[in-house]
N, C-alpha and C. Protein backbone atom coordinates (compact mmCIF):
# COMPACT_ATOMS: atom_id res chain seq x y z
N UNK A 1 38.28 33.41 40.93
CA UNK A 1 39.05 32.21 40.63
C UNK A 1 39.64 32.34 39.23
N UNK A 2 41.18 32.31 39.08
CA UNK A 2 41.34 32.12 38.05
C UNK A 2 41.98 30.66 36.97
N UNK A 3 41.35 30.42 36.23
CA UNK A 3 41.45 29.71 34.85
C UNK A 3 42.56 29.62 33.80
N UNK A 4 43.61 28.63 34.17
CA UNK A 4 44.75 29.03 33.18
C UNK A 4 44.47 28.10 31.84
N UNK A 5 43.57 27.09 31.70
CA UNK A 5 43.26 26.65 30.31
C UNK A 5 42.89 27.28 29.25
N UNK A 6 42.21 28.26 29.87
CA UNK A 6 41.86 28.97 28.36
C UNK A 6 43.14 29.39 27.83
N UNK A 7 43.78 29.96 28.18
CA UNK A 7 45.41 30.59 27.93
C UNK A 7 46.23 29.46 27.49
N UNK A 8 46.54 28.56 27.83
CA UNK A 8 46.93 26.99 27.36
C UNK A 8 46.63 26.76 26.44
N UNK A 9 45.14 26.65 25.83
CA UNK A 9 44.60 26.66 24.69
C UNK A 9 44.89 27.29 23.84
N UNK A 10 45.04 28.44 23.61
CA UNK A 10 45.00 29.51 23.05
C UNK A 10 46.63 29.63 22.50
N UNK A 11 47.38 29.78 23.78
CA UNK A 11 48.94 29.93 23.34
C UNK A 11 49.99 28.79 23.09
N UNK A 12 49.47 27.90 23.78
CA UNK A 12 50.10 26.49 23.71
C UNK A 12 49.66 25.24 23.18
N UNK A 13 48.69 25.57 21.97
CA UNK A 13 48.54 24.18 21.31
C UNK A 13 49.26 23.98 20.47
N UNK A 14 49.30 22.74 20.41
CA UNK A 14 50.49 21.90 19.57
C UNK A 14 50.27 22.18 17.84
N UNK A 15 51.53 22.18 17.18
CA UNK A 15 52.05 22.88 15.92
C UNK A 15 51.27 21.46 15.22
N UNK A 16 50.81 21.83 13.46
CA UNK A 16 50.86 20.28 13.01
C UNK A 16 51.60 19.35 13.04
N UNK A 17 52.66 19.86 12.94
CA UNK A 17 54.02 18.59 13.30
C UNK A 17 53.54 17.60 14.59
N UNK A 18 53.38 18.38 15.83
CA UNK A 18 53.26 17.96 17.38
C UNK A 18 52.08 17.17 16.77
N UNK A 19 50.79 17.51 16.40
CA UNK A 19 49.66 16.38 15.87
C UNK A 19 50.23 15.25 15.05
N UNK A 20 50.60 15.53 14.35
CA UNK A 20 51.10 14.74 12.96
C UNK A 20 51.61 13.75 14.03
N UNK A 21 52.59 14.07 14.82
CA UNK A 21 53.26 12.67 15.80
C UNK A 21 52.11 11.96 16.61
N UNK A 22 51.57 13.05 17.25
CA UNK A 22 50.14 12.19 18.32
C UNK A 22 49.43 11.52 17.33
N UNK A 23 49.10 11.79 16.14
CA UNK A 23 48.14 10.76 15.08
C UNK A 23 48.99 9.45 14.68
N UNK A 24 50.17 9.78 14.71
CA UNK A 24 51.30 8.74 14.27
C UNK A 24 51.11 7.74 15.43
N UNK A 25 51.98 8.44 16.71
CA UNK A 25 51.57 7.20 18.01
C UNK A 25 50.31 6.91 18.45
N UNK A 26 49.44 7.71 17.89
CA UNK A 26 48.04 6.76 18.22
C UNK A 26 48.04 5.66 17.21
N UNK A 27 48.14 5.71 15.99
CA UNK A 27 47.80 4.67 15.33
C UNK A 27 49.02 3.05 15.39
N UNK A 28 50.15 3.50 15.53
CA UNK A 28 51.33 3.18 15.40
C UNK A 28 50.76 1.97 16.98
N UNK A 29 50.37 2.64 18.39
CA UNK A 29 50.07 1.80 19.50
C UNK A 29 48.99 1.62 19.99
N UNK A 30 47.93 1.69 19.08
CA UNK A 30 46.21 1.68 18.68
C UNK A 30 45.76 1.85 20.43
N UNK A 31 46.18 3.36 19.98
CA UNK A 31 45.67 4.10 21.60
C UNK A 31 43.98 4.19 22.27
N UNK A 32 43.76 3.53 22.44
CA UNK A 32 42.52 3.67 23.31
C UNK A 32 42.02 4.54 24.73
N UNK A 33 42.20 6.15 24.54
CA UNK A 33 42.59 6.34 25.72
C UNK A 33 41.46 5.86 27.07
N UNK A 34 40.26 5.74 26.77
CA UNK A 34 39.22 5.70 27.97
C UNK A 34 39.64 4.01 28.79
N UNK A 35 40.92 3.04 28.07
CA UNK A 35 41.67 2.09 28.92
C UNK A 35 42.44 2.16 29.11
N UNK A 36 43.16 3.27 28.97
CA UNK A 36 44.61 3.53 29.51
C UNK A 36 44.63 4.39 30.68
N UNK A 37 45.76 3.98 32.20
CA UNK A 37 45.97 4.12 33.20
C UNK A 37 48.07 5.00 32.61
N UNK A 38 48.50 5.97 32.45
CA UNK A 38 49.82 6.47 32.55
C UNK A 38 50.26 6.14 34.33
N UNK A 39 51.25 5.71 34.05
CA UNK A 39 52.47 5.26 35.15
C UNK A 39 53.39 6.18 35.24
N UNK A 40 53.70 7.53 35.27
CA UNK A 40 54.71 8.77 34.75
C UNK A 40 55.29 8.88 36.06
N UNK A 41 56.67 8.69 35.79
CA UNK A 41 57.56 8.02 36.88
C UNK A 41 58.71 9.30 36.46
N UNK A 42 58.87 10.81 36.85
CA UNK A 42 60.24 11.75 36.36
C UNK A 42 61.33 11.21 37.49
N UNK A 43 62.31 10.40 37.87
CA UNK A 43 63.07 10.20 38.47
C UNK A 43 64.21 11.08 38.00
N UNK A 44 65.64 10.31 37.83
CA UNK A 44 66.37 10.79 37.96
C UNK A 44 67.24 11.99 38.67
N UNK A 45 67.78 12.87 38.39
CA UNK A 45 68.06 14.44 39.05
C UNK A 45 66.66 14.96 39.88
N UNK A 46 65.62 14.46 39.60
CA UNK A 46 64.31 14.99 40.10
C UNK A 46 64.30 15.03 41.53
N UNK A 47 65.15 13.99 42.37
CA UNK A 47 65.20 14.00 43.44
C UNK A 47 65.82 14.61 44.38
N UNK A 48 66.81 15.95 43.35
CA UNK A 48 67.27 17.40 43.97
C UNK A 48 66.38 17.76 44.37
N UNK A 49 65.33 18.15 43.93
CA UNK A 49 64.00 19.05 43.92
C UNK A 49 62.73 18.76 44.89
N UNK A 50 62.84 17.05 44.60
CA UNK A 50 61.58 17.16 45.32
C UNK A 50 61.80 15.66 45.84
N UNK A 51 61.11 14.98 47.10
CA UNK A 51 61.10 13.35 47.14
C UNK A 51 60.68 12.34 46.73
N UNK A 52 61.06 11.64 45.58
CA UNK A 52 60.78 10.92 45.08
C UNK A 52 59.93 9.46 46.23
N UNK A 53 59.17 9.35 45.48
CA UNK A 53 58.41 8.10 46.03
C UNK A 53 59.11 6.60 45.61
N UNK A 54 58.82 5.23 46.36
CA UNK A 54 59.37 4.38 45.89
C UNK A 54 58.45 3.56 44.53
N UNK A 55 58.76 2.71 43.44
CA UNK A 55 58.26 2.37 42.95
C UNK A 55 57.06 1.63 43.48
N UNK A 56 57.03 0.87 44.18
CA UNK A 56 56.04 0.40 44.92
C UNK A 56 54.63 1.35 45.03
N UNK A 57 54.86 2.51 44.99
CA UNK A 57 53.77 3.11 45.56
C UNK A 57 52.84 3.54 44.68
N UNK A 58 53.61 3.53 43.35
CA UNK A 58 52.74 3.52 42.43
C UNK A 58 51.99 2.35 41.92
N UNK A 59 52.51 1.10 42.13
CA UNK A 59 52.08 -0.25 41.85
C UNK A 59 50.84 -0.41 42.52
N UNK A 60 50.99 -0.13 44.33
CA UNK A 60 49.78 0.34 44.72
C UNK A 60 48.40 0.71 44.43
N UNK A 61 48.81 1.90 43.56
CA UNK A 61 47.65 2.96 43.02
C UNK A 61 47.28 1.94 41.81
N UNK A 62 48.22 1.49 41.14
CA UNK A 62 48.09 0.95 39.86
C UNK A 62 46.94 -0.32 39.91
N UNK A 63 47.44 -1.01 41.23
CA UNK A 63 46.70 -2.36 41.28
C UNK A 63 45.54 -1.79 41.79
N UNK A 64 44.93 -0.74 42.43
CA UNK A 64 43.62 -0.41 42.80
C UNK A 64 42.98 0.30 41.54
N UNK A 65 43.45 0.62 40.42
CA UNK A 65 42.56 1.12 39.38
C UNK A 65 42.55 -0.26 38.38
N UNK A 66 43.28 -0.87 38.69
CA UNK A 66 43.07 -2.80 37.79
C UNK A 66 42.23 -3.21 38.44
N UNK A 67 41.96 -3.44 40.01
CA UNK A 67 41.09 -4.04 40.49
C UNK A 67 39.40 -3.32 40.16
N UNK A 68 39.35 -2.15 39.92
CA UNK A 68 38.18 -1.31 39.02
C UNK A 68 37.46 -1.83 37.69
N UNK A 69 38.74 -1.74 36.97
CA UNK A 69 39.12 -1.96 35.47
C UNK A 69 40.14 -2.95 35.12
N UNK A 70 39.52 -4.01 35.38
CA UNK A 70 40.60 -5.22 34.90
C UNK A 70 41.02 -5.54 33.94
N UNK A 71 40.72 -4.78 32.71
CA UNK A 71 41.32 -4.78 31.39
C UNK A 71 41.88 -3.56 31.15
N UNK A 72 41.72 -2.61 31.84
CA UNK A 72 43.48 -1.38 31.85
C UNK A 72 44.46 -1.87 31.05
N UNK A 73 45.32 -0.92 30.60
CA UNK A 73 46.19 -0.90 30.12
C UNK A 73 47.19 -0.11 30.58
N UNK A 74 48.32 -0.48 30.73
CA UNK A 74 49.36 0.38 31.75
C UNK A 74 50.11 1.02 30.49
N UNK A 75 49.73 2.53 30.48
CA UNK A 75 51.14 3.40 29.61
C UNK A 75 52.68 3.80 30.58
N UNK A 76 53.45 3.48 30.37
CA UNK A 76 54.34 3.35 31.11
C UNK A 76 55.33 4.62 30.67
N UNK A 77 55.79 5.54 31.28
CA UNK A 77 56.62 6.73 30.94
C UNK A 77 57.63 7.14 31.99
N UNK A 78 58.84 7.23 31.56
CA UNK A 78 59.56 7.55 32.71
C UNK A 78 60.93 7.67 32.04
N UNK A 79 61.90 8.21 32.15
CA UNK A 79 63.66 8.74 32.62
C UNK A 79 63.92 7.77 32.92
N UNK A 80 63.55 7.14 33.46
CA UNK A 80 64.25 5.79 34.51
C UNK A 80 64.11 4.61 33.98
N UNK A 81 65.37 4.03 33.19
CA UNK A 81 65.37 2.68 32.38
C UNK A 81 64.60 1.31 33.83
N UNK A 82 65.07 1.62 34.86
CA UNK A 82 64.39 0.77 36.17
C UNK A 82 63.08 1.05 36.31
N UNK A 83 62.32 2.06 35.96
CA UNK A 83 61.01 1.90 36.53
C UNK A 83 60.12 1.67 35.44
N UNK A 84 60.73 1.57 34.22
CA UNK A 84 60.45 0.81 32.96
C UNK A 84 59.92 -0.54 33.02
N UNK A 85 61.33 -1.20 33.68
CA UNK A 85 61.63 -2.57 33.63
C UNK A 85 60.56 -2.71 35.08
N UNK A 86 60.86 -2.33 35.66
CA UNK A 86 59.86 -2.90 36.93
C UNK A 86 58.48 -3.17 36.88
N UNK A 87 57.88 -2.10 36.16
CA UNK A 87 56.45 -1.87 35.92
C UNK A 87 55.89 -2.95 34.35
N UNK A 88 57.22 -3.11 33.83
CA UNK A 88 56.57 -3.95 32.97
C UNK A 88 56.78 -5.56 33.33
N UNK A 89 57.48 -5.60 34.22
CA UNK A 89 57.29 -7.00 34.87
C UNK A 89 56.16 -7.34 35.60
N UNK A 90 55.90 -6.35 36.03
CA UNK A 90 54.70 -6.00 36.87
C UNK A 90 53.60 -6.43 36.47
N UNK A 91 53.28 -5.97 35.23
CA UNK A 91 52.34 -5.95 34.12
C UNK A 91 52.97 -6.77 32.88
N UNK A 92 52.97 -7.67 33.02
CA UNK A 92 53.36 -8.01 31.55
C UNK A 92 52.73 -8.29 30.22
N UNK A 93 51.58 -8.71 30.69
CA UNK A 93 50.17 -8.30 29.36
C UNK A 93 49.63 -7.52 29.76
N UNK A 94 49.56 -6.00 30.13
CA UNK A 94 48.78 -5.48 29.91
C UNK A 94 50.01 -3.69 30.03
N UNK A 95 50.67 -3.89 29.86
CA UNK A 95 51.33 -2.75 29.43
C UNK A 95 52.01 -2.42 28.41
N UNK A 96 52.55 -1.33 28.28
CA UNK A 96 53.40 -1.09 26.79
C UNK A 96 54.19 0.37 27.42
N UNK A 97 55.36 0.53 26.48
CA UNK A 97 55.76 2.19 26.61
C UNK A 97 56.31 2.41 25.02
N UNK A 98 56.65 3.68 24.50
CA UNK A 98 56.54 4.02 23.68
C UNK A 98 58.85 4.10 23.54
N UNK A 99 58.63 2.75 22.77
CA UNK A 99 59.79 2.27 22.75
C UNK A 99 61.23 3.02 21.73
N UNK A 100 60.11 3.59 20.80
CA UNK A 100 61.24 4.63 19.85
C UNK A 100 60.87 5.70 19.75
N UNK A 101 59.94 6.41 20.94
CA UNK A 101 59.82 7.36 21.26
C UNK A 101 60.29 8.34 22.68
N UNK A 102 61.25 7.48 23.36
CA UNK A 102 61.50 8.12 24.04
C UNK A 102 62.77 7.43 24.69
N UNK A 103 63.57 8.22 25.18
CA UNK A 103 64.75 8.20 25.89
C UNK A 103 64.81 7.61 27.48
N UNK A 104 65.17 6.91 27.76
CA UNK A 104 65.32 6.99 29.39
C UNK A 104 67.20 5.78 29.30
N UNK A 105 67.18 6.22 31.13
CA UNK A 105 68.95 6.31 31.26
C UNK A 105 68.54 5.35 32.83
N UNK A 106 69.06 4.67 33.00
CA UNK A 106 69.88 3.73 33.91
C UNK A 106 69.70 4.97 35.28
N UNK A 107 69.27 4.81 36.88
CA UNK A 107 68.88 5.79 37.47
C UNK A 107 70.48 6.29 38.24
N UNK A 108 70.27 7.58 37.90
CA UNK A 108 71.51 8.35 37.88
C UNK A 108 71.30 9.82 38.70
N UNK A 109 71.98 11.21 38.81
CA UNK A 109 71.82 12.46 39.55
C UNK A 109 72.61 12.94 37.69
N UNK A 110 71.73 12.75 37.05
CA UNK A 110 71.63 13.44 35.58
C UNK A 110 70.23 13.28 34.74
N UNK A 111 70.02 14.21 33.89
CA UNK A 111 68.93 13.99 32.58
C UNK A 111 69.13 13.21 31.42
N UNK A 112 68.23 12.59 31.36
CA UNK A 112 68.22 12.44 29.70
C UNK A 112 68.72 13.38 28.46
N UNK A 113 68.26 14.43 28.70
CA UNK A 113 69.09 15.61 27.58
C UNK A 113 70.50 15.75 27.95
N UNK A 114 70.76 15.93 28.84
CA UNK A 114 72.47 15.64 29.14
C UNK A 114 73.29 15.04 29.03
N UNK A 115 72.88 13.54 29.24
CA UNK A 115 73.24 12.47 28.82
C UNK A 115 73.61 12.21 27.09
N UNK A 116 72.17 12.37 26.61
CA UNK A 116 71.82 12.17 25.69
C UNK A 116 72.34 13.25 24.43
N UNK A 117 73.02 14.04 24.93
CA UNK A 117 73.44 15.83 24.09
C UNK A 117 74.32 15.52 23.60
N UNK A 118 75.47 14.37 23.55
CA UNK A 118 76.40 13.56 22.58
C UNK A 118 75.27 12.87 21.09
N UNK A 119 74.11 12.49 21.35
CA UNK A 119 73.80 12.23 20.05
C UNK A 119 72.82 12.89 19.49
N UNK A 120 72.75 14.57 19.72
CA UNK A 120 72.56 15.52 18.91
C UNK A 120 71.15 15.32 18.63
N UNK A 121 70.13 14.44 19.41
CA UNK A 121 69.00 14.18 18.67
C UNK A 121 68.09 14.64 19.59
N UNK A 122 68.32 15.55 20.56
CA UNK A 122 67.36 16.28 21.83
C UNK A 122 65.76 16.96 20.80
N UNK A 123 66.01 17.85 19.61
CA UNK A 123 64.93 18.46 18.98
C UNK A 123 63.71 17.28 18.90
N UNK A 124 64.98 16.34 17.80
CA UNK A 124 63.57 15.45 17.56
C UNK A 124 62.95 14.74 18.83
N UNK A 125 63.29 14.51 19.89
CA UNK A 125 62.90 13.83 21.13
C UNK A 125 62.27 14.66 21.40
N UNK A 126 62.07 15.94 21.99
CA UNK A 126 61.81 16.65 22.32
C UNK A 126 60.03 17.39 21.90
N UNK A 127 60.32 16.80 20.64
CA UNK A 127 58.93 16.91 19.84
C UNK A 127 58.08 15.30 20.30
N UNK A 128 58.70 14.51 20.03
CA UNK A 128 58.02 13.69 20.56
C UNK A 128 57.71 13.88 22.15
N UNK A 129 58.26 14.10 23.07
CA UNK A 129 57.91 13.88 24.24
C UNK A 129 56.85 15.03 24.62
N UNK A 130 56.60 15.99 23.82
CA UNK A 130 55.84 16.99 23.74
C UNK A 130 54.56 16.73 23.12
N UNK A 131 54.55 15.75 22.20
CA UNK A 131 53.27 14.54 21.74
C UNK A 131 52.95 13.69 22.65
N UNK A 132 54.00 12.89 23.73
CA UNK A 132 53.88 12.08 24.54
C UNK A 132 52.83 12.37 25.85
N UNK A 133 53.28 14.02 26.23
CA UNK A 133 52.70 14.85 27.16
C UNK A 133 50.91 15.08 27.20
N UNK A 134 51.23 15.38 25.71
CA UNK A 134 49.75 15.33 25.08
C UNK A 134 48.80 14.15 25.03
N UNK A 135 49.16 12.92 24.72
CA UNK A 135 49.44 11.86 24.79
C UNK A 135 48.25 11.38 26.37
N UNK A 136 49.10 11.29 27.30
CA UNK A 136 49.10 11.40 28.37
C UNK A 136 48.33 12.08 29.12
N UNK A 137 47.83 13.53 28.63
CA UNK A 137 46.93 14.28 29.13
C UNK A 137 45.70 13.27 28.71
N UNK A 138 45.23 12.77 27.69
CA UNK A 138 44.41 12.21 27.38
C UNK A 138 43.85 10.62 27.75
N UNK A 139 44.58 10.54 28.50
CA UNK A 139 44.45 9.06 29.52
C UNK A 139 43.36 9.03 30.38
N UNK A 140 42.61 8.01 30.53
CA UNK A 140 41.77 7.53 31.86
C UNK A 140 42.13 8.00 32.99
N UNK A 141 43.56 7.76 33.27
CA UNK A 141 44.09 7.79 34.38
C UNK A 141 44.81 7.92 34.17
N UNK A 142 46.57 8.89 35.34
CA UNK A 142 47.08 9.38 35.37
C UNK A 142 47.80 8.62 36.81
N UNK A 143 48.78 8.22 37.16
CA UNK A 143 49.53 7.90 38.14
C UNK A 143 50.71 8.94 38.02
N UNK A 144 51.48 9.76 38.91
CA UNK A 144 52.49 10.84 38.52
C UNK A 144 53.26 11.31 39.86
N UNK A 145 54.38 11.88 39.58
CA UNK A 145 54.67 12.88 40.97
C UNK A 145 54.38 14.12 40.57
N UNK A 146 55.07 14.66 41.06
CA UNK A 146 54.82 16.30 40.59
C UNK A 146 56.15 17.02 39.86
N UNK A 147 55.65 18.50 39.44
CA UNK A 147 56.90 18.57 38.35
C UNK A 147 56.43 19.58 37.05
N UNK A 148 57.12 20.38 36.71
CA UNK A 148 57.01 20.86 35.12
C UNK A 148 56.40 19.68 34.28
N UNK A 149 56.95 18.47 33.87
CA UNK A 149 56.07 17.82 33.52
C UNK A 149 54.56 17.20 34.14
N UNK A 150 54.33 17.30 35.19
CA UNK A 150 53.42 16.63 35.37
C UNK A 150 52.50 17.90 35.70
N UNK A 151 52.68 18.90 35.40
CA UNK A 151 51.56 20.00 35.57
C UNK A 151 51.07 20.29 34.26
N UNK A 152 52.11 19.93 33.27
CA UNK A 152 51.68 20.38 31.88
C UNK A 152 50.75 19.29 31.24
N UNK A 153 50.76 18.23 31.86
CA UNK A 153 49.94 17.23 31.75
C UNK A 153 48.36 17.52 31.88
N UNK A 154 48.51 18.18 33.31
CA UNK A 154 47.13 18.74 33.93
C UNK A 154 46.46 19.41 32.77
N UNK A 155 47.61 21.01 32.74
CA UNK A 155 46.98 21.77 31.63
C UNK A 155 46.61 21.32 30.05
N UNK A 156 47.13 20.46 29.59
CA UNK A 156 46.47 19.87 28.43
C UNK A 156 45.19 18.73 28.62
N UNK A 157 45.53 18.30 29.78
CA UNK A 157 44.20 17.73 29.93
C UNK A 157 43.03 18.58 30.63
N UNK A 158 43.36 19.46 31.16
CA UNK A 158 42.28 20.84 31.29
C UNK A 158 41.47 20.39 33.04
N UNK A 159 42.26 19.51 33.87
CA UNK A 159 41.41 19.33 34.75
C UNK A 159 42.37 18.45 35.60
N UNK A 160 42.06 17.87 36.73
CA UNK A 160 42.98 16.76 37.73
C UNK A 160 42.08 15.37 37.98
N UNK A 161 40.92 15.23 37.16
CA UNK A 161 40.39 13.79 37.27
C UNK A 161 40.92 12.90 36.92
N UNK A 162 40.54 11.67 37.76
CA UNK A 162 40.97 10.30 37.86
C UNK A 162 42.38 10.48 37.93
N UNK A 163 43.18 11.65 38.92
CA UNK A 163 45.08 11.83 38.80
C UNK A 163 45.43 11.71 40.39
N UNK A 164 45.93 10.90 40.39
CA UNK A 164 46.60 10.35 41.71
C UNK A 164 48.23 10.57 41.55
N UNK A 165 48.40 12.44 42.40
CA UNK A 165 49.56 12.45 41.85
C UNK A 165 50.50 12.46 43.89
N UNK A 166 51.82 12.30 43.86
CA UNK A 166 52.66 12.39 44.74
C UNK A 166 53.43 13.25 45.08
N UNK A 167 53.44 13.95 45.72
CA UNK A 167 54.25 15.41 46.33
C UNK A 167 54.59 15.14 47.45
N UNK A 168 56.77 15.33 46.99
CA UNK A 168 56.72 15.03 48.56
C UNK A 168 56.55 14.05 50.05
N UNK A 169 55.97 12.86 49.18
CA UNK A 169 55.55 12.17 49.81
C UNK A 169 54.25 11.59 50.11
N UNK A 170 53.48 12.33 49.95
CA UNK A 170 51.63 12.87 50.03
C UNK A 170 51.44 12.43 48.77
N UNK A 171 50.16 11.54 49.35
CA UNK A 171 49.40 11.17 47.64
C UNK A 171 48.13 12.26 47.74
N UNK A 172 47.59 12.61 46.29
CA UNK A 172 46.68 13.62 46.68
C UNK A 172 45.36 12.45 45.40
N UNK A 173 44.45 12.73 45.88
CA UNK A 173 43.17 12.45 44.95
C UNK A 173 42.39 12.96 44.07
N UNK A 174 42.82 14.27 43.81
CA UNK A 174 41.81 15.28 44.01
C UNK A 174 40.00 14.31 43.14
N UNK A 175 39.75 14.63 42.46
CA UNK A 175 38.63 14.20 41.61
C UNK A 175 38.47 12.93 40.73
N UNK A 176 38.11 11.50 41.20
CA UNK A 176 37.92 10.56 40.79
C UNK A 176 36.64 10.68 40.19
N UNK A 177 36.75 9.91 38.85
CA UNK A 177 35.43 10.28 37.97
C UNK A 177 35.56 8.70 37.16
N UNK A 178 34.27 7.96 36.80
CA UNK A 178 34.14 6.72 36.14
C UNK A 178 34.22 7.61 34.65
């Protein structure tokens, strides 16, 4: 069996800068991760690639780890200015997203960096969303589809507990852990 964390570790930990930001947005949104549930919603162009699920289905998952943990906290992440707004209506005391840290666009068959490549500011985003990732690996819980991002998630968090992710259509469980 092979083990790609150790290698993750090793070649891909984050620069001081990449910390310097995760210490920043922890303190900046007094991160608690063992109550935080991530909502990581990659829409947009994503749905060349693979089938996107409807919002609903994550609300689903969402309201069965509230009904667990009724003081959760919903981290909300996503491309998609709509699944922003949805999920925080959804939740309205008990969520947050990381409001000057990240980019998202009105749902479209384009990226955020594409979009966004008129205001020249992809590096610095880019570092953040690379803190965000990190971020995120470190959550209670994990709601997600699948994806370059949502694998790199895995690998910084070093495992697939408590991650209820969507492929395709298919919700998968693998390892629920209190």
């Amino acid at each position: 069996d092979y083990n790609i964390i150790p290698i993750v570790k090793k070649y891909f930990f984050p620069s001081k800068k990449i910390n310097s930001k995760i210490t920043d947005m922890e303190e900046k949104y007094n991160l608690k991760y063992d109550n935080i549930c991530v909502l990581f919603y990659r829409g947009n162009n994503k749905s060349q690639e693979t089938q996107l699920c409807p919002y609903g289905e994550y609300l689903t998952y969402a309201r069965q780890i509230l009904k667990k943990n009724p003081k959760i906290l919903f981290l909300i992440q996503s491309d998609e200015t709509e699944f922003i707004n949805f999920m925080t209506k959804k939740f309205p005391t008990n969520s947050f997203f990381f409001k000057d840290e990240i980019r998202h666009i009105r749902k479209c068959n384009n990226t955020v960096d594409k979009v966004a490549m008129r205001l020249k500011k992809n590096y610095k985003f880019s570092q953040y969303y690379l803190a965000i990732t990190i971020i995120m690996s470190k959550c209670k819980y994990i709601i997600c589809g699948s994806g370059n991002c949502s694998i790199w998630i895995m690998f910084y968090r070093g495992n697939n507990n408590n991650v209820y992710q969507n492929l395709n259509g298919q919700w998968f469980q693998p390892k629920l852990k209190n």
